[in-house]
Protein backbone atom coordinates (compact mmCIF):
# COMPACT_ATOMS: atom_id res chain seq x y z
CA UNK A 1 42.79 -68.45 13.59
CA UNK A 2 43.68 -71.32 15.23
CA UNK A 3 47.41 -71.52 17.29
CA UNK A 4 49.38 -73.72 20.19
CA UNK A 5 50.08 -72.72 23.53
CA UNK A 6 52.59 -74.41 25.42
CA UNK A 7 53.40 -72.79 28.94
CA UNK A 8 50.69 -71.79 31.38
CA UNK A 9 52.93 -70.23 34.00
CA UNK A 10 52.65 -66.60 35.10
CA UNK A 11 53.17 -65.55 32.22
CA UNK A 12 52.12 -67.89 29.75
CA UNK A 13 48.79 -67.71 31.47
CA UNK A 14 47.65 -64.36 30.98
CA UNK A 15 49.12 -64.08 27.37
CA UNK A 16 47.35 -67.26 26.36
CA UNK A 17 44.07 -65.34 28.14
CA UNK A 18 44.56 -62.45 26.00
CA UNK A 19 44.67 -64.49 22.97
CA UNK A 20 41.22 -65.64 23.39
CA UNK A 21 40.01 -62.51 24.16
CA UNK A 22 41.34 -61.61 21.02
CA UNK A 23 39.32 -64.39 19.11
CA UNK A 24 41.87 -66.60 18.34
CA UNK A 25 41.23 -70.30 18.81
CA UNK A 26 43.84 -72.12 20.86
CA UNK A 27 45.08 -75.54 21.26
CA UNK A 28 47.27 -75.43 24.98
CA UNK A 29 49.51 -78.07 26.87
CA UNK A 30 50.91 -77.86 30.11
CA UNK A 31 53.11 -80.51 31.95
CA UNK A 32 50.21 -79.74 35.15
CA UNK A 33 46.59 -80.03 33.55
CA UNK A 34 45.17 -78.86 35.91
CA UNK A 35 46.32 -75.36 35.36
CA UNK A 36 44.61 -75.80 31.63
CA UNK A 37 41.01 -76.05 32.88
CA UNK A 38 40.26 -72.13 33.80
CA UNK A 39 41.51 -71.96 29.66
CA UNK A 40 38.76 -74.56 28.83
CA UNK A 41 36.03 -72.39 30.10
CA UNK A 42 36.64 -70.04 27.88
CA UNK A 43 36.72 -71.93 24.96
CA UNK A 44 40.64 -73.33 25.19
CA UNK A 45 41.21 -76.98 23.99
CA UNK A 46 43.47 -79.22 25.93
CA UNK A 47 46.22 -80.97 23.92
CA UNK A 48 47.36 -84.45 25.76
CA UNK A 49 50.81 -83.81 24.12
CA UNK A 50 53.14 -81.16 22.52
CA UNK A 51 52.62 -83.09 19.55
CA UNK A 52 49.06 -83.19 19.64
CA UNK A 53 48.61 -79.28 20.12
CA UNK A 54 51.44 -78.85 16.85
CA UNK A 55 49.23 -80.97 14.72
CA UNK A 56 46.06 -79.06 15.17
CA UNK A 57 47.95 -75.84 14.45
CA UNK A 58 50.06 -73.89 11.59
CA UNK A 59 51.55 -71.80 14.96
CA UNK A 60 52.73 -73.02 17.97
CA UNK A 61 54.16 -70.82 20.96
CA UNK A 62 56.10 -72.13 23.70
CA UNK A 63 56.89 -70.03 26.77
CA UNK A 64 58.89 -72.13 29.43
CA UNK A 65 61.58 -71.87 32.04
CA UNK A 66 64.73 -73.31 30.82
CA UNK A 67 66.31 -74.74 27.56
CA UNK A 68 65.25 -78.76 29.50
CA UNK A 69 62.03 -77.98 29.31
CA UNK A 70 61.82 -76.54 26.14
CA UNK A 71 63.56 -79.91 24.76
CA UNK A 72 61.21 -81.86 26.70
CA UNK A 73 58.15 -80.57 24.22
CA UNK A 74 59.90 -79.91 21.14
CA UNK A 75 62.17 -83.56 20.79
CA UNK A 76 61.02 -87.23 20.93
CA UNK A 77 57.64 -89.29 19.41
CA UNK A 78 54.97 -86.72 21.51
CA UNK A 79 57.42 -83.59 20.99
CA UNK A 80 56.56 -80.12 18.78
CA UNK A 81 58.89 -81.53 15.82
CA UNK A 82 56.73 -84.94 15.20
CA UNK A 83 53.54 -82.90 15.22
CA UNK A 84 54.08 -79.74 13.15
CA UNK A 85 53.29 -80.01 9.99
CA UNK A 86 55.74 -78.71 7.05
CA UNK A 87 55.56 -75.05 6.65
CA UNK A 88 54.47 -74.59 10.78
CA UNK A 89 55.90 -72.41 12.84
CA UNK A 90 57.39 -73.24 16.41
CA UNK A 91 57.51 -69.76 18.24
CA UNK A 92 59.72 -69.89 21.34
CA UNK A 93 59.27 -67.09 23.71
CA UNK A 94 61.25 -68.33 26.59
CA UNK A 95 65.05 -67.55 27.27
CA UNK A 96 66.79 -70.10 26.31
CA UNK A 97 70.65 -70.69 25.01
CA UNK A 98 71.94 -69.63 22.34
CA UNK A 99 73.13 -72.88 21.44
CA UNK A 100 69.64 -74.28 21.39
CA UNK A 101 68.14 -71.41 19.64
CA UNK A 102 70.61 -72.74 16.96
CA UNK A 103 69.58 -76.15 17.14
CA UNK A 104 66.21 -75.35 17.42
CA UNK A 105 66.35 -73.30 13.91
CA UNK A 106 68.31 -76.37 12.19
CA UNK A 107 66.03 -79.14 13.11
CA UNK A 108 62.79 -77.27 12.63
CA UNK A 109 64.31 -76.54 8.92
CA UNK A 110 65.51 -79.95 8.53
CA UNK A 111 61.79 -80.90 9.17
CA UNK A 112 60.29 -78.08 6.39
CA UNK A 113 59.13 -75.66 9.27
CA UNK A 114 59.82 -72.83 10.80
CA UNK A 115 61.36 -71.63 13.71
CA UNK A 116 61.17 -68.25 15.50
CA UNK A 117 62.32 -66.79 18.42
CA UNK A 118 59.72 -64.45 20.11
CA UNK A 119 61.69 -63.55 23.63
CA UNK A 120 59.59 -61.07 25.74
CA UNK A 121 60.67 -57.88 27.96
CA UNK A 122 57.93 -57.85 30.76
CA UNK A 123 56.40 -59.02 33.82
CA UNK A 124 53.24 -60.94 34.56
CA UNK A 125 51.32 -57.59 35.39
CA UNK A 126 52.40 -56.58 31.67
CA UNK A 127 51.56 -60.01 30.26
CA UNK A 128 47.95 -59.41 31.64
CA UNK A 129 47.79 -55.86 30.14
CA UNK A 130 48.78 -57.23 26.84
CA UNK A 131 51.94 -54.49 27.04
CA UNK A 132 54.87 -56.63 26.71
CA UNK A 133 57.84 -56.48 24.15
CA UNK A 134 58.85 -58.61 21.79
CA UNK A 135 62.31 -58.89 20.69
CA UNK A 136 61.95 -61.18 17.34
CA UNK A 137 64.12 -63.09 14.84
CA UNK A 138 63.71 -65.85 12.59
CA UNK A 139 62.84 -66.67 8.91
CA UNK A 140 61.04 -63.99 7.68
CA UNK A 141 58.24 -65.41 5.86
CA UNK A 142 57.41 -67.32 9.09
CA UNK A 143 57.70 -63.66 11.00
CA UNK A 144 55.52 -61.92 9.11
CA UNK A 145 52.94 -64.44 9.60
CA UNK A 146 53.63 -64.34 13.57
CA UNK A 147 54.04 -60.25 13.33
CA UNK A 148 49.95 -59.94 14.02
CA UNK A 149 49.75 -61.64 16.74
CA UNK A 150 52.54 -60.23 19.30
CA UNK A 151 51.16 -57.12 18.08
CA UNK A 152 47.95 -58.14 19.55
CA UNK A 153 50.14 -59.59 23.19
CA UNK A 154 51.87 -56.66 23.69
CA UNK A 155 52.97 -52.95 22.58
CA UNK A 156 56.62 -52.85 21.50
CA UNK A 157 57.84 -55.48 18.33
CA UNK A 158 61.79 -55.49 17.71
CA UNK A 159 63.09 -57.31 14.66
CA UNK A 160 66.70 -58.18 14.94
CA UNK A 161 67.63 -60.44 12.34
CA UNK A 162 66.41 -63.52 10.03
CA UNK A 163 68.43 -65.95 12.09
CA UNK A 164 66.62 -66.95 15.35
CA UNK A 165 68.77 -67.31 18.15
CA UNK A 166 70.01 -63.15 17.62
CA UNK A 167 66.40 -62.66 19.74
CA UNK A 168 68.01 -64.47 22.23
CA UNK A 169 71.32 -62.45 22.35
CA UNK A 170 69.29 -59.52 22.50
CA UNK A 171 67.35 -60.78 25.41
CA UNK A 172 70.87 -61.91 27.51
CA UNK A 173 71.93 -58.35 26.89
CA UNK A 174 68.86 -56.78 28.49
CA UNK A 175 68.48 -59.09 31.11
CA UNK A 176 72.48 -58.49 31.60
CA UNK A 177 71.57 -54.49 32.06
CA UNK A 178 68.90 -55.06 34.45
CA UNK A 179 71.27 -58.06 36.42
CA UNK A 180 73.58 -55.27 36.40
CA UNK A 181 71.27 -52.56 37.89
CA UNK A 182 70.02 -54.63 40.30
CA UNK A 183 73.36 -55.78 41.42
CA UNK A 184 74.49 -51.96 42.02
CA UNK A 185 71.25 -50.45 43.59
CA UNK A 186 71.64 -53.26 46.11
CA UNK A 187 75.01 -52.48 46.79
CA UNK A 188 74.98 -48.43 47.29
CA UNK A 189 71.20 -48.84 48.86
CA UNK A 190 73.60 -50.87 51.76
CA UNK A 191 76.15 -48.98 51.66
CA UNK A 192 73.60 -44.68 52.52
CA UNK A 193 71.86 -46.74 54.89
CA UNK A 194 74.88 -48.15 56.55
CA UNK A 195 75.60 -44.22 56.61
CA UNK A 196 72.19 -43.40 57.65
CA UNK A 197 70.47 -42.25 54.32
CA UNK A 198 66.75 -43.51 54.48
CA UNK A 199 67.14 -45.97 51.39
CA UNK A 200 63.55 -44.68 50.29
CA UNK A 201 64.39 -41.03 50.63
CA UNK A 202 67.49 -42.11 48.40
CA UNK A 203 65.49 -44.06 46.02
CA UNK A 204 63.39 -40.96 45.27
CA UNK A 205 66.65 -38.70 44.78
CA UNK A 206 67.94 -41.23 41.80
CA UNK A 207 64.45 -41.10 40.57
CA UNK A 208 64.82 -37.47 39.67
CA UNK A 209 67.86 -38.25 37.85
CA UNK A 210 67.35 -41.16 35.78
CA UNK A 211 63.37 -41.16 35.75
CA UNK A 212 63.45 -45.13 34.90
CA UNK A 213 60.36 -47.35 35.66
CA UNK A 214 62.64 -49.77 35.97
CA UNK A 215 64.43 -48.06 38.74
CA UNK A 216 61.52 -47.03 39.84
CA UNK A 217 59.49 -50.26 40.14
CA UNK A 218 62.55 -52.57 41.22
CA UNK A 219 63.15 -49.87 43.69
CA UNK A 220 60.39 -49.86 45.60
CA UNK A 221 60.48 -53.72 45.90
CA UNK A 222 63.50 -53.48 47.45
CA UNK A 223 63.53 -50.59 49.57
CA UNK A 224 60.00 -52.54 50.73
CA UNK A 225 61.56 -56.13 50.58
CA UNK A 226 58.68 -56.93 48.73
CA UNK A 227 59.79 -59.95 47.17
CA UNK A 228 57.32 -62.97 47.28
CA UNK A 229 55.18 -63.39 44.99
CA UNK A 230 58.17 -63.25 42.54
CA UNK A 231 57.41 -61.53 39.60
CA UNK A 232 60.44 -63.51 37.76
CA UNK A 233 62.48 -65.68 40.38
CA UNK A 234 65.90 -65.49 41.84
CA UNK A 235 66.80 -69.22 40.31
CA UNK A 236 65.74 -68.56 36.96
CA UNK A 237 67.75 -65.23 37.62
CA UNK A 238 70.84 -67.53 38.27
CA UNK A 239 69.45 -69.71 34.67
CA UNK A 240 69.34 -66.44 32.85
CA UNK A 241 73.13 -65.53 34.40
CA UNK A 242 74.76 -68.71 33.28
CA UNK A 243 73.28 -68.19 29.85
CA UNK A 244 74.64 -64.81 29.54
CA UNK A 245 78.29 -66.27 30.85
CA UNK A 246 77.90 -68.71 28.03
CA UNK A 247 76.84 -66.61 25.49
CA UNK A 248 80.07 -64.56 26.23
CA UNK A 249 82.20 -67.17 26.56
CA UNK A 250 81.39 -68.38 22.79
CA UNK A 251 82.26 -65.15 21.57
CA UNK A 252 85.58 -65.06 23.73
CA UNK A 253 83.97 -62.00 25.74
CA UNK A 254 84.12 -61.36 29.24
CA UNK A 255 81.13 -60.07 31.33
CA UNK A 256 82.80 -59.42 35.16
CA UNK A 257 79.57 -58.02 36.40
CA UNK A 258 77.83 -61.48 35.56
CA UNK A 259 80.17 -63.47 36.78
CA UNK A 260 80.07 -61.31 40.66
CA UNK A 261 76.17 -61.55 40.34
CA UNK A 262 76.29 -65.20 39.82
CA UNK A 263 78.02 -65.55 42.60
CA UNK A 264 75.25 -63.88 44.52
CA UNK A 265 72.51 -65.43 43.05
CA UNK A 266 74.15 -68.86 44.17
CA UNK A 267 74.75 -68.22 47.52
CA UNK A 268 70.87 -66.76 47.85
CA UNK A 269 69.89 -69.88 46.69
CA UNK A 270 72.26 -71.71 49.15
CA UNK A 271 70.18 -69.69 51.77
CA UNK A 272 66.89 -71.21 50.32
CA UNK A 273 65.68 -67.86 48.33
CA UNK A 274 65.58 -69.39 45.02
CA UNK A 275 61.54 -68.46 45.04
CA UNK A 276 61.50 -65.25 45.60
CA UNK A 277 61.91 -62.42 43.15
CA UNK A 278 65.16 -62.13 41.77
CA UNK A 279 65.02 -58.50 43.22
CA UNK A 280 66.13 -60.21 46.80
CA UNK A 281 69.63 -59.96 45.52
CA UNK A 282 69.59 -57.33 48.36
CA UNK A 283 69.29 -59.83 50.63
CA UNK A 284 72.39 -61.28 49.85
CA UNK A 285 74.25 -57.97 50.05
CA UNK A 286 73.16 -57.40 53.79
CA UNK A 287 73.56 -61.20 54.64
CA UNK A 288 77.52 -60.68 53.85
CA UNK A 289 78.25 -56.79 54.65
């Protein structure tokens, strides 16, 4: 089976890897080229446009950072829309707005295709072990067509809903929980060792209580400051805020935590830490205690 790939980043890269591993075929595009040629050596073709990688395809996945740059492949003469043809699928897997998601699913059906959104729970280390999961909604003829392969990417599949952009609700609320915990571990880890609790001796201590890899792995990377390379960085923390804000806001709900955390995600990238992991909200919280 042949399928698109736009999005070779750290985690585009490894899940379009997998695919081929898998036997698929793939047709990829990526704004650098350059990071396209270790794909080509394993059998990847290299699109010249969005459009170009559509046209060869019935599925086309796009994982990218923000909703610009998912509008930058999918609109215009050389975009995802002109080159998918009727009864194609555009998967997004990137965390995008709400409001696009929605735009997204009417032009793509004004067109005759599909449109699915395919957002992803994970980190490049589970992108590479093919354990991700997949929070999906959309159409679901064009779902149950997609269903195989995510199953192949990763190990978890949740189906929300027929209309797209509830994926991407989903996703804000997760990414809101783990904003959240990162938000309070950085503030009590502070706050013992300000007392003079070791923060790792503390770290294990919560462990036993809420025995949560994602306490556990976040943890450690702060505890160790181990924050570059980022995993999943502090700006596109800040992105992901403002689209939870948003999301709220259109729903007349209020998120308080959010709103405090974007506050700290802007002033740590006022201090030039918009590259590191978005874990090095700690630094913020000992920059200003």
């Amino acid at each position: 089976m042949k399928v698109g790939f736009i999005g070779l980043g750290s985690m585009g890269l490894p899940m379009a890897e997998n695919l081929l591993k898998n036997g698929y075929e793939i047709v990829v595009y990526n704004r650098t080229k350059s990071k396209c040629q270790e794909l080509t050596t394993k059998g990847a073709i290299i699109a010249n446009t969005p459009a170009e990688a559509a046209s060869h395809t019935d599925i086309v996945f796009t994982i990218l950072s923000d909703d610009t740059a998912v509008e930058n492949v999918v609109f215009g003469d050389e975009g995802i829309l002109e080159g998918l043809q009727p009864g194609g699928i555009h998967v997004s897997i990137s965390t995008i707005s709400v409001h696009l998601a929605k735009k997204l699913s009417a032009d793509h059906e004004h067109a005759r295709q599909h449109f699915v959104s395919s957002t992803v729970l994970g980190r490049p280390e589970a992108a590479a072990a093919a354990a991700l999961r997949f929070i999906v909604a959309g159409p679901e003829e064009a779902r149950k067509k997609v269903l195989p392969i995510l199953q192949m990417l990763g190990q978890d599949v949740f189906t929300v809903g027929d209309q797209a952009y509830l994926s991407n609700v989903a996703k804000l609320g997760n990414n809101f929980l783990l904003v959240s915990m990162l938000e309070s571990l950085s503030e009590i880890l502070v706050m013992v060792e300000k007392h003079g609790v070791e923060p790792k001796q503390f770290l294990e201590i919560i462990n036993s209580l809420f025995a949560s890899p994602v306490y556990n792995t976040y943890g450690k990377m702060i505890v160790n400051e181990q924050f570059d390379p980022a995993g999943f960085k502090l700006k596109l923390g800040l992105k992901d805020v403002n689209l939870m804000i948003d999301a709220a806001n259109e729903v007349s709900t209020e998120l308080p935590i959010a709103t405090l955390a974007q506050s700290h995600y802007s002033y740590a990238i006022e201090k030039g830490w918009g590259d590191l992991d978005w874990a090095a909200i700690m630094k913020v919280l000992k920059d200003i205690n």
